[in-house]
Protein backbone atom coordinates (compact mmCIF):
# COMPACT_ATOMS: atom_id res chain seq x y z
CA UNK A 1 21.90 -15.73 59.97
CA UNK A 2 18.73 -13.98 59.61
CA UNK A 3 19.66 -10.53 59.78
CA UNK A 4 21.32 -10.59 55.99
CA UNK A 5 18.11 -11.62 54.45
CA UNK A 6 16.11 -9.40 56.35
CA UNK A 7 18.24 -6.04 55.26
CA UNK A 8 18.38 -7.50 51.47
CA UNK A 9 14.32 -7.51 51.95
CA UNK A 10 14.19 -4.26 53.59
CA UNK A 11 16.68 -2.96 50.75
CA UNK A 12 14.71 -4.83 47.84
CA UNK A 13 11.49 -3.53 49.32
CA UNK A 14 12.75 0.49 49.05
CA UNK A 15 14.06 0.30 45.88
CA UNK A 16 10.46 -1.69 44.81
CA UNK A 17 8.72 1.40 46.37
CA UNK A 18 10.94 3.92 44.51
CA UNK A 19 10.80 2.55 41.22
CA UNK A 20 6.72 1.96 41.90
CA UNK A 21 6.07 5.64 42.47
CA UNK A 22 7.40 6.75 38.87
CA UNK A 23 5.10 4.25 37.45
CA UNK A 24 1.66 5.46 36.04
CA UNK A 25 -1.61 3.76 35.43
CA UNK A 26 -3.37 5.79 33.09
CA UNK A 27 -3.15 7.67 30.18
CA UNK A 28 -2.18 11.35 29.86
CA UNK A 29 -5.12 13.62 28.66
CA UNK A 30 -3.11 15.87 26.79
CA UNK A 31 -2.90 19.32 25.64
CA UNK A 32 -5.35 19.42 22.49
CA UNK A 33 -9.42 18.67 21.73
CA UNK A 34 -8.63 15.56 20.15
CA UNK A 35 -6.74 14.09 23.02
CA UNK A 36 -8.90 15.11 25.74
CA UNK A 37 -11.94 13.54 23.89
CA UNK A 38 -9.63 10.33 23.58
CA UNK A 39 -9.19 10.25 27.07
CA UNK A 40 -12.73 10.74 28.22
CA UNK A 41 -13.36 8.07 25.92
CA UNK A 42 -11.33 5.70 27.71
CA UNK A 43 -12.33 6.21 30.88
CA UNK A 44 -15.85 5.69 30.16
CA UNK A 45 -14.89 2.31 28.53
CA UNK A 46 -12.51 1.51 31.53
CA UNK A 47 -15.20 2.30 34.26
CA UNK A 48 -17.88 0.12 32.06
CA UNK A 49 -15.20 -2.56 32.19
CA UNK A 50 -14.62 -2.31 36.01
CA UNK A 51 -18.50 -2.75 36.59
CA UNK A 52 -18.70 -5.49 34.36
CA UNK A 53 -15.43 -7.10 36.04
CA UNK A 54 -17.07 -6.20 39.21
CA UNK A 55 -20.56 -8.10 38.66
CA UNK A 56 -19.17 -11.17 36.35
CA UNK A 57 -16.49 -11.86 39.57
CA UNK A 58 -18.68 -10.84 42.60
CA UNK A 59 -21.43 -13.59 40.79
CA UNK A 60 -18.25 -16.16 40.07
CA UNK A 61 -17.19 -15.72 43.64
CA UNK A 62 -20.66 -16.15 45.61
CA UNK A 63 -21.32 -18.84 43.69
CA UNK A 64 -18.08 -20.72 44.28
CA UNK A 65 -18.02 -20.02 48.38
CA UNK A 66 -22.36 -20.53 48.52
CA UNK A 67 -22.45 -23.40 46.35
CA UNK A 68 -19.34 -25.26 47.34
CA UNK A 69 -19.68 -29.12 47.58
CA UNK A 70 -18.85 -29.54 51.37
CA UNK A 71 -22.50 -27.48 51.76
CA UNK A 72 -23.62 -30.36 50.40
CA UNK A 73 -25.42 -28.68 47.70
CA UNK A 74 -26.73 -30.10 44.45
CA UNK A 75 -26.28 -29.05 41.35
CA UNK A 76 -29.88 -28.01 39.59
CA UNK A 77 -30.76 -29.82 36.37
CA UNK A 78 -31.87 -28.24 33.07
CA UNK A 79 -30.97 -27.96 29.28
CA UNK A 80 -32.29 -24.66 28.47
CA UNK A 81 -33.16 -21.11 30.03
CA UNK A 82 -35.23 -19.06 27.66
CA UNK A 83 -34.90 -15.76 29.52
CA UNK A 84 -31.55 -16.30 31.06
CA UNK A 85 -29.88 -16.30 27.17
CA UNK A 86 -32.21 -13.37 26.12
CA UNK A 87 -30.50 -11.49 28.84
CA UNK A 88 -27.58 -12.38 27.75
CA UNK A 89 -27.32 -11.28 24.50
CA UNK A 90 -29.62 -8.08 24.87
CA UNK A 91 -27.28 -7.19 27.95
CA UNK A 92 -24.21 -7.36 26.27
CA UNK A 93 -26.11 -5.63 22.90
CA UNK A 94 -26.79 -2.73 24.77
CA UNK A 95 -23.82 -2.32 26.23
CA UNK A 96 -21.71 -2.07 22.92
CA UNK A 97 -24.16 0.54 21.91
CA UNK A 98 -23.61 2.80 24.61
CA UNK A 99 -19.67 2.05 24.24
CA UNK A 100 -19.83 2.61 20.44
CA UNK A 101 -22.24 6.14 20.78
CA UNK A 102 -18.95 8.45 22.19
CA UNK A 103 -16.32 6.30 20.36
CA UNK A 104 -18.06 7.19 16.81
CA UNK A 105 -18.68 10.65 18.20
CA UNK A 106 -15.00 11.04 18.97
CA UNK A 107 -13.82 8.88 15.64
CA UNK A 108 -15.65 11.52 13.49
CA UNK A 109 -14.04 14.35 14.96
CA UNK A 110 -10.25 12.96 14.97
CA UNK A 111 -11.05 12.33 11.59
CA UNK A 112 -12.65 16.12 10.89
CA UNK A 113 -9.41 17.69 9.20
CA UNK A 114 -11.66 20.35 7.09
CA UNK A 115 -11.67 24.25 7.72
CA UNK A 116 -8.24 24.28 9.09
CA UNK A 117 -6.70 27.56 9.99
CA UNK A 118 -2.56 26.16 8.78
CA UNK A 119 -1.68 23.59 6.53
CA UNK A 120 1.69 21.93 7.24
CA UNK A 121 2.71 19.28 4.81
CA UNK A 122 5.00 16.33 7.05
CA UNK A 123 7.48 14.70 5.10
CA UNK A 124 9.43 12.05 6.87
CA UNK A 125 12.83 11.31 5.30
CA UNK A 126 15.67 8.50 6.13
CA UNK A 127 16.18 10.16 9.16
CA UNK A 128 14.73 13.13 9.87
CA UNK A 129 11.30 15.46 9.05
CA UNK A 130 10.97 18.02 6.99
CA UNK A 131 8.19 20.41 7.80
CA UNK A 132 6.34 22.60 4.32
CA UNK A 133 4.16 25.22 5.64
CA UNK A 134 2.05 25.62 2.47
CA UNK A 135 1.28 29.49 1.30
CA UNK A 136 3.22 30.59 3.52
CA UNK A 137 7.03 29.85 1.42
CA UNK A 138 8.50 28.37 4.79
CA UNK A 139 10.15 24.90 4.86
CA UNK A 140 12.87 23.54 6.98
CA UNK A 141 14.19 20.00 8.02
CA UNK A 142 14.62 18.48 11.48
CA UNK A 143 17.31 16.59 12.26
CA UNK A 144 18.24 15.22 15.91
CA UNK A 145 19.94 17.75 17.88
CA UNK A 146 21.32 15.26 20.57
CA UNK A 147 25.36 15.17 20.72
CA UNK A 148 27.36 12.29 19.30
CA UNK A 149 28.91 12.12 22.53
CA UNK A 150 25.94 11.14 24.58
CA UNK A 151 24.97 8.49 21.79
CA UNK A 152 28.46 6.55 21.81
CA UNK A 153 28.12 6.97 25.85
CA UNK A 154 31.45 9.02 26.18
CA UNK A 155 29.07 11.89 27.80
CA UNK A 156 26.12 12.27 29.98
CA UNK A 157 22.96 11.76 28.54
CA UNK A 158 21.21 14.71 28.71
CA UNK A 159 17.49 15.82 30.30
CA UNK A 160 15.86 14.86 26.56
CA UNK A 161 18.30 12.38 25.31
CA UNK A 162 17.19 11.52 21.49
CA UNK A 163 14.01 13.54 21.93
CA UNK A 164 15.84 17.34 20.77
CA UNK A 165 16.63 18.78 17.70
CA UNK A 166 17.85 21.71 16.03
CA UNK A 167 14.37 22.81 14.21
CA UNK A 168 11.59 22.21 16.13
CA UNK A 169 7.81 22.44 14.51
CA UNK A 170 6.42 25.63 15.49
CA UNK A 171 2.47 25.99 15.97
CA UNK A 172 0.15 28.64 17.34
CA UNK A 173 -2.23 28.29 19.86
CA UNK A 174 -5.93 27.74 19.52
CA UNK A 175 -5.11 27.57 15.56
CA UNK A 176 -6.38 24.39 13.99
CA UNK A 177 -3.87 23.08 12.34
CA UNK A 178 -4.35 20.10 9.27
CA UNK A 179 -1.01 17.80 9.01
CA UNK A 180 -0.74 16.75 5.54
CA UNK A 181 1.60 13.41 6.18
CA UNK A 182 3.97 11.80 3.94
CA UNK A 183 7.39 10.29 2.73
CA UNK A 184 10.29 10.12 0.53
CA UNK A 185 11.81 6.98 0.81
CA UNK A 186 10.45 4.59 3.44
CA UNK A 187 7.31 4.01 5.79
CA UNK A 188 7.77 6.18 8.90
CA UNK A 189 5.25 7.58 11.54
CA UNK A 190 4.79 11.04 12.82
CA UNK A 191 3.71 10.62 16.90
CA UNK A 192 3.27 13.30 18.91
CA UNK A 193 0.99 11.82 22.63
CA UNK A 194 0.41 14.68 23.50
CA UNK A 195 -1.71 15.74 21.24
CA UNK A 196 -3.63 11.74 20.59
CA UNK A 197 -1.98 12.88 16.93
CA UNK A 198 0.15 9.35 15.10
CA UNK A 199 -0.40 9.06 11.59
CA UNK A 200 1.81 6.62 8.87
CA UNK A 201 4.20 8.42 6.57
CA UNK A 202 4.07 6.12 3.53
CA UNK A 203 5.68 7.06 0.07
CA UNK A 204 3.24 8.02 -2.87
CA UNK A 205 0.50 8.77 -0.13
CA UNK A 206 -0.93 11.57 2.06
CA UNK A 207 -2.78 10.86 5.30
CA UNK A 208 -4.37 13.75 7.25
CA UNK A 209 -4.45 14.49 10.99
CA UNK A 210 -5.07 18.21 12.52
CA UNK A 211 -4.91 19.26 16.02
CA UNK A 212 -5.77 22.49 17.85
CA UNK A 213 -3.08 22.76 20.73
CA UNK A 214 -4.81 24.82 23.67
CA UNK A 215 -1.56 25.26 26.53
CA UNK A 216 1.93 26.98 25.55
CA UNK A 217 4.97 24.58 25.67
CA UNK A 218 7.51 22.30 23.89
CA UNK A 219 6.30 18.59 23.14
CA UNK A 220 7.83 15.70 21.67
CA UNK A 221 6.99 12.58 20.23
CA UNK A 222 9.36 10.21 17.76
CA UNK A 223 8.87 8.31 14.60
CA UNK A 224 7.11 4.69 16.03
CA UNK A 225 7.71 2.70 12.75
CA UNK A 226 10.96 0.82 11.90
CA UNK A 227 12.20 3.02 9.16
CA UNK A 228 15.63 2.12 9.30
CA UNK A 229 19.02 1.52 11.07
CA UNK A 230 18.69 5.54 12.88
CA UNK A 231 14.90 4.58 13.92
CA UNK A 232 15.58 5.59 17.48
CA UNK A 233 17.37 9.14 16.13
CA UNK A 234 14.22 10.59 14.51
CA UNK A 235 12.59 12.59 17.40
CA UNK A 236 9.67 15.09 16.77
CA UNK A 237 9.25 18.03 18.80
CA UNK A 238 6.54 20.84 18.74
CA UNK A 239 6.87 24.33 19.73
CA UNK A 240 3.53 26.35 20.41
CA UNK A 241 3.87 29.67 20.71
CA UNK A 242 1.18 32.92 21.66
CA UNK A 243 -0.41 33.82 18.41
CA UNK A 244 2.11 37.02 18.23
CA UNK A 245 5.41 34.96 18.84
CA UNK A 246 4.28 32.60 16.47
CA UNK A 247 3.46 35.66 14.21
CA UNK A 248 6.91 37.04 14.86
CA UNK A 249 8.48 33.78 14.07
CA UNK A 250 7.06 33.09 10.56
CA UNK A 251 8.03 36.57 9.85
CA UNK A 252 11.75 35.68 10.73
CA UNK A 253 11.37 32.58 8.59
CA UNK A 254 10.27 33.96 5.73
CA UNK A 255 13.11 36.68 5.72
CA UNK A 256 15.29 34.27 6.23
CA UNK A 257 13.60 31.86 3.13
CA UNK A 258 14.02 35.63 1.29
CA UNK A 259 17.76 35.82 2.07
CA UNK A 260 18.64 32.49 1.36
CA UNK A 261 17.37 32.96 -2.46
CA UNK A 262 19.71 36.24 -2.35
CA UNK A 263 23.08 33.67 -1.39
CA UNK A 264 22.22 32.18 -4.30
CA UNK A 265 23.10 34.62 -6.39
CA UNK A 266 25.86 35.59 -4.32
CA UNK A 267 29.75 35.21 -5.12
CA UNK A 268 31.59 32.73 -2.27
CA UNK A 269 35.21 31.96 -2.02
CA UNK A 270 35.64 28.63 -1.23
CA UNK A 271 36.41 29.37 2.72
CA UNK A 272 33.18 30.70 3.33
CA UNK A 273 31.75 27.07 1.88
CA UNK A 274 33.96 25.10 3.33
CA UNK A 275 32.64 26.59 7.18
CA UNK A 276 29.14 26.56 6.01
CA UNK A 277 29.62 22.73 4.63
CA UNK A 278 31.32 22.06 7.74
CA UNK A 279 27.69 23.12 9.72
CA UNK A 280 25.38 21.28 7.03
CA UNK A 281 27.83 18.16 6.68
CA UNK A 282 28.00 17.60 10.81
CA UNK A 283 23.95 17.76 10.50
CA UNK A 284 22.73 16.00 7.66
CA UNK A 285 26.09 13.58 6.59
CA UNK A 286 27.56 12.93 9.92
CA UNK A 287 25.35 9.81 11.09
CA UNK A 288 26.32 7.79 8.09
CA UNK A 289 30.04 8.73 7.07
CA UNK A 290 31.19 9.87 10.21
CA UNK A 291 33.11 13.02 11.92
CA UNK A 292 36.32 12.15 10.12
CA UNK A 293 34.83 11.23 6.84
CA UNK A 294 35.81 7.53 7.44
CA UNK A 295 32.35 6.10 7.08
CA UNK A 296 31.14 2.94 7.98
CA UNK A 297 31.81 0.05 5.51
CA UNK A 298 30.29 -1.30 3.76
CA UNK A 299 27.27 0.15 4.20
CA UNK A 300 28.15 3.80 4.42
CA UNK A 301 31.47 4.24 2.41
CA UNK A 302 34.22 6.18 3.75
CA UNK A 303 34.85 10.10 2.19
CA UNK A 304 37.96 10.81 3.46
CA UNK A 305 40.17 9.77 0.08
CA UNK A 306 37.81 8.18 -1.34
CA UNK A 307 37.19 8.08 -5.44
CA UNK A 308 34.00 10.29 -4.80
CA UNK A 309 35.13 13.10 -2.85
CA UNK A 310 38.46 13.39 -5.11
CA UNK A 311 37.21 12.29 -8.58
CA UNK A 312 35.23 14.70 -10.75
CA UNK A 313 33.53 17.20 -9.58
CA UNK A 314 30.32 16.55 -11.32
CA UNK A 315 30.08 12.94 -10.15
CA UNK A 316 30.37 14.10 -6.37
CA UNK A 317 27.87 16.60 -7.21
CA UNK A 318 25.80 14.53 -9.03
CA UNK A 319 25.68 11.48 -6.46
CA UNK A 320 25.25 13.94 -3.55
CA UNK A 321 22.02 15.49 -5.65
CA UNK A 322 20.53 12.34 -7.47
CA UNK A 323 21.40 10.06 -4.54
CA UNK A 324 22.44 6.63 -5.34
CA UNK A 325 20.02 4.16 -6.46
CA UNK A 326 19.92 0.67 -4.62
CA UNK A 327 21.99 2.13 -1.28
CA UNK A 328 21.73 4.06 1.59
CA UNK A 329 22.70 7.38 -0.21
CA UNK A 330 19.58 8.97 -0.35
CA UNK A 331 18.94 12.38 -3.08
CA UNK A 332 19.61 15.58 -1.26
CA UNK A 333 18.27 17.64 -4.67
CA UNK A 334 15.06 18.32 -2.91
CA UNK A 335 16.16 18.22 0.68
CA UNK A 336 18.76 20.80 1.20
CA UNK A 337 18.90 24.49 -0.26
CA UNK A 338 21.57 24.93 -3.52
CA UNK A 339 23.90 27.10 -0.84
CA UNK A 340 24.22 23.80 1.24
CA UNK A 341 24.34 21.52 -1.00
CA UNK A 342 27.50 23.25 -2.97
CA UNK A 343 28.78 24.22 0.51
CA UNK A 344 28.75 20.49 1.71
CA UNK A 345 30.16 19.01 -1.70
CA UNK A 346 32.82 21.92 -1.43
CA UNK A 347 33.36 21.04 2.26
CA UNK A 348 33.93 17.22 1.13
CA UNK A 349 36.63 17.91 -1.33
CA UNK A 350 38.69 20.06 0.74
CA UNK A 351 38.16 17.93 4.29
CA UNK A 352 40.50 15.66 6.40
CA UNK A 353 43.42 16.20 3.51
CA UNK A 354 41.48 15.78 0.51
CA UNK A 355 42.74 18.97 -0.03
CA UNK A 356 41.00 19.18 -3.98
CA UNK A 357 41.32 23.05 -3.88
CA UNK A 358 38.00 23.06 -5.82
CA UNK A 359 34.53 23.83 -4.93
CA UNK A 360 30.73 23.98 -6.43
CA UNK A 361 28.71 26.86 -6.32
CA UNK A 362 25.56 27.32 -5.57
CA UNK A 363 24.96 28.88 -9.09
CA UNK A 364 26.30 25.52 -9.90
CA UNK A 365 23.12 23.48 -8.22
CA UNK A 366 20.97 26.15 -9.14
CA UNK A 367 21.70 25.47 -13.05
CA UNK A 368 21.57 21.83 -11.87
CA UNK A 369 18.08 21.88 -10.77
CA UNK A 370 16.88 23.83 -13.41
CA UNK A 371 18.07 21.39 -15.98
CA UNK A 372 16.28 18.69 -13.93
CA UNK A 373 12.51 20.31 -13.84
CA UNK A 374 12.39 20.86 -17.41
C-alpha cells in the first residue's frame, strides 16, 4: 500500500525540482548605468542585512541554548545599562549612514535627466503609447502586436505573448536618452526592468526619466498601473540599435513622416481607403468594437448598422475625431494621421454591408483640424 504514496512523492518531488530551477532570487542588473548602479545598491544593502541577520540570530540563539533554564542559570538583575543603549543607538546610526551614502549617490543620478543626447516625449493613451521624438519630426503609436487568436485562446500563445507590438521604441546605443512622460486620458506607467526605468504617466503632467542603454537588443516592459479594462494589452518594447542602424532608421522615418504629408494632398478613390482603413481599423478600433464591427454592448457599441457608421457623414467623422465625452470613445484628432483617420471612417461606412458608398478624405480631416487650431 506503500508503493502509491511513495511514486506520488517521488513524482511531486521532480516536478518541485523543475519548477524550483526556473525560479530566481535576485534581481537582474540590467543593460543601462542606472540599473547597474540600482543593483549594486541592493546588494550592498542585502549583504549589510545578512550580517546583521547573522549577528542579531547567532546572539538570540547562544543565548537561548547557553542560558536555558535546565542549566540552572539565573537570570541577572538590573534596570539600566548606560553603555549597552549607547551602543545601540550609535550602532544602528552608523549603519543607516553608510546605507544612505550610495543610495543618495545613486538617487541623484537616476534623477540626473540634464545634457541628454535625444529627447523622446512618452505619451500613454487608453491603450497603447505613442512615442514624439522632439526635433527630429518623428512620431508613431504602439499598439499590441499579439494576435486575437492567442488572446481568446483559439491559438498558441506565442514566445512573447502580450509583450510584442507592431512599433517598437527605437534607441541608440551609448546615447543618453531623457523620457519626457505623460498622458492623454488616464494614469498609466511606462516600465521598462531592464533598464531600472518606471515612471507615472499622469494627464496635465510631465515626469522625466533618461537612460543610456550600453548592449544591442530588444527589451520589453508593460504599463504597471490599472489604466483600464486592456491594462494587460499595453506592452512596451525597446529596440537599440548601433549608432548607424539607428541613424539609418530615423532617416526612413522621417521620409516616411515626409510622404505621409504628400497623401494628404493626394486624390484616393474610395477602394484604396477602404484597404488602408481596413489596416488602421484592425489596429487601433478592433479591441473595442470588434472584427465584425459588432462591438461589445454596452460599453463599446456595435458599428456594423449602427446610426453612427450609416448616419451623416460629419457626425461619424466628428465622433471618431472629437471622441465622445463621458465614454470609452476616446479623440483620435491627435492620435492618428488625417490619411487614417478618413481611411478608417471610410472603411466604417462601407464594412460588413453598411455598404454607404461614401467616404472622407483626408483633405476632409485636414480642413477639419485646421478649423480646430484656430
Amino acid at each position: 500500500m506503500r508503493h502509491p504514496y511513495v511514486w506520488m512523492g517521488l513524482l511531486s518531488w521532480m516536478a518541485f525540482g523543475q519548477a524550483q530551477g526556473a525560479w530566481t532570487v535576485n534581481m537582474a542588473p540590467g543593460v543601462t548605468e542606472v540599473s547597474n548602479a540600482v543593483f549594486e545598491l541592493h546588494m550592498i544593502i542585502f549583504w549589510i542585512c545578512v550580517v546583521i541577520g547573522i549577528l542579531v540570530f547567532g546572539v538570540m540563539f547562544w543565548s537561548m541554548v547557553l542560558h536555558r533554564r535546565s542549566t540552572g542559570q539565573q537570570p541577572a538583575s538590573f534596570h539600566e545599562h548606560t553603555r549597552v543603549e549607547i551602543l545601540w543607538t550609535v550602532i544602528p546610526f552608523l549603519i543607516l549612514v553608510a546605507m544612505a551614502i550610495p543610495a543618495t549617490k545613486t538617487l541623484i543620478d537616476i534623477y540626473d535627466a540634464s545634457e541628454s543626447d535625444i529627447d523622446i516625449q512618452v505619451t500613454g493613451y487608453q491603450w497603447k503609447w505613442h512615442y514624439k521624438y522632439l526635433g527630429q519630426d518623428v512620431e508613431f503609436f504602439s499598439n499590441l502586436a499579439t494576435p486575437a487568436g492567442q488572446i481568446s485562446n483559439q491559438a498558441p500563445k506565442g514566445e512573447h505573448y502580450l509583450l510584442e507590438v507592431d512599433q517598437p521604441l527605437v534607441l541608440p546605443v551609448g546615447a543618453k536618452v531623457r523620457f519626457l512622460v505623460t498622458a492623454a486620458d488616464v494614469i498609466h506607467s511606462w516600465w521598462v526592468p531592464a533598464f531600472a526605468v518606471k515612471r507615472d504617466a499622469i494627464p496635465g503632467f510631465v515626469n522625466e526619466a533618461w537612460t543610456r542603454i550600453e548592449k544591442p537588443g530588444i527589451y520589453r516592459g508593460q504599463c504597471t498601473e490599472l489604466c483600464g479594462k486592456d491594462h494587460g494589452f499595453m506592452p512596451v518594447v525597446v529596440e537599440v540599435k548601433s549608432r548607424s542602424d539607428y541613424d539609418s532608421w530615423l532617416g526612413e522615418r522621417k521620409a516616411e513622416a515626409a510622404k505621409l504629408k504628400e497623401l494628404t494632398s493626394k486624390e484616393w478613390t474610395l477602394e484604396e481607403l477602404v484597404e488602408r482603413g481596413d489596416k488602421v481599423y484592425h489596429t487601433t478600433c478592433v479591441a473595442c468594437h470588434q472584427a465584425e464591427g459588432q462591438g461589445l454592448p454596452p460599453m463599446f457599441p456595435a458599428l456594423k448598422g449602427s446610426k453612427i457608421a450609416t448616419g451623416p457623414l460629419e457626425d461619424h467623422l466628428g465622433i471618431v475625431f472629437h471622441g465622445k465625452p463621458g465614454t470609452a470613445m476616446a479623440a483620435f484628432g491627435k492620435q492618428l494621421s488625417e490619411v487614417d483617420i478618413a481611411a478608417v471612417v471610410t472603411y466604417e461606412r462601407n464594412a460588413w454591408g453598411n455598404a454607404k458608398g461614401d467616404m472622407v478624405t483626408p483633405k476632409d480631416v485636414l480642413a477639419l483640424k485646421q478649423a480646430q487650431s484656430q
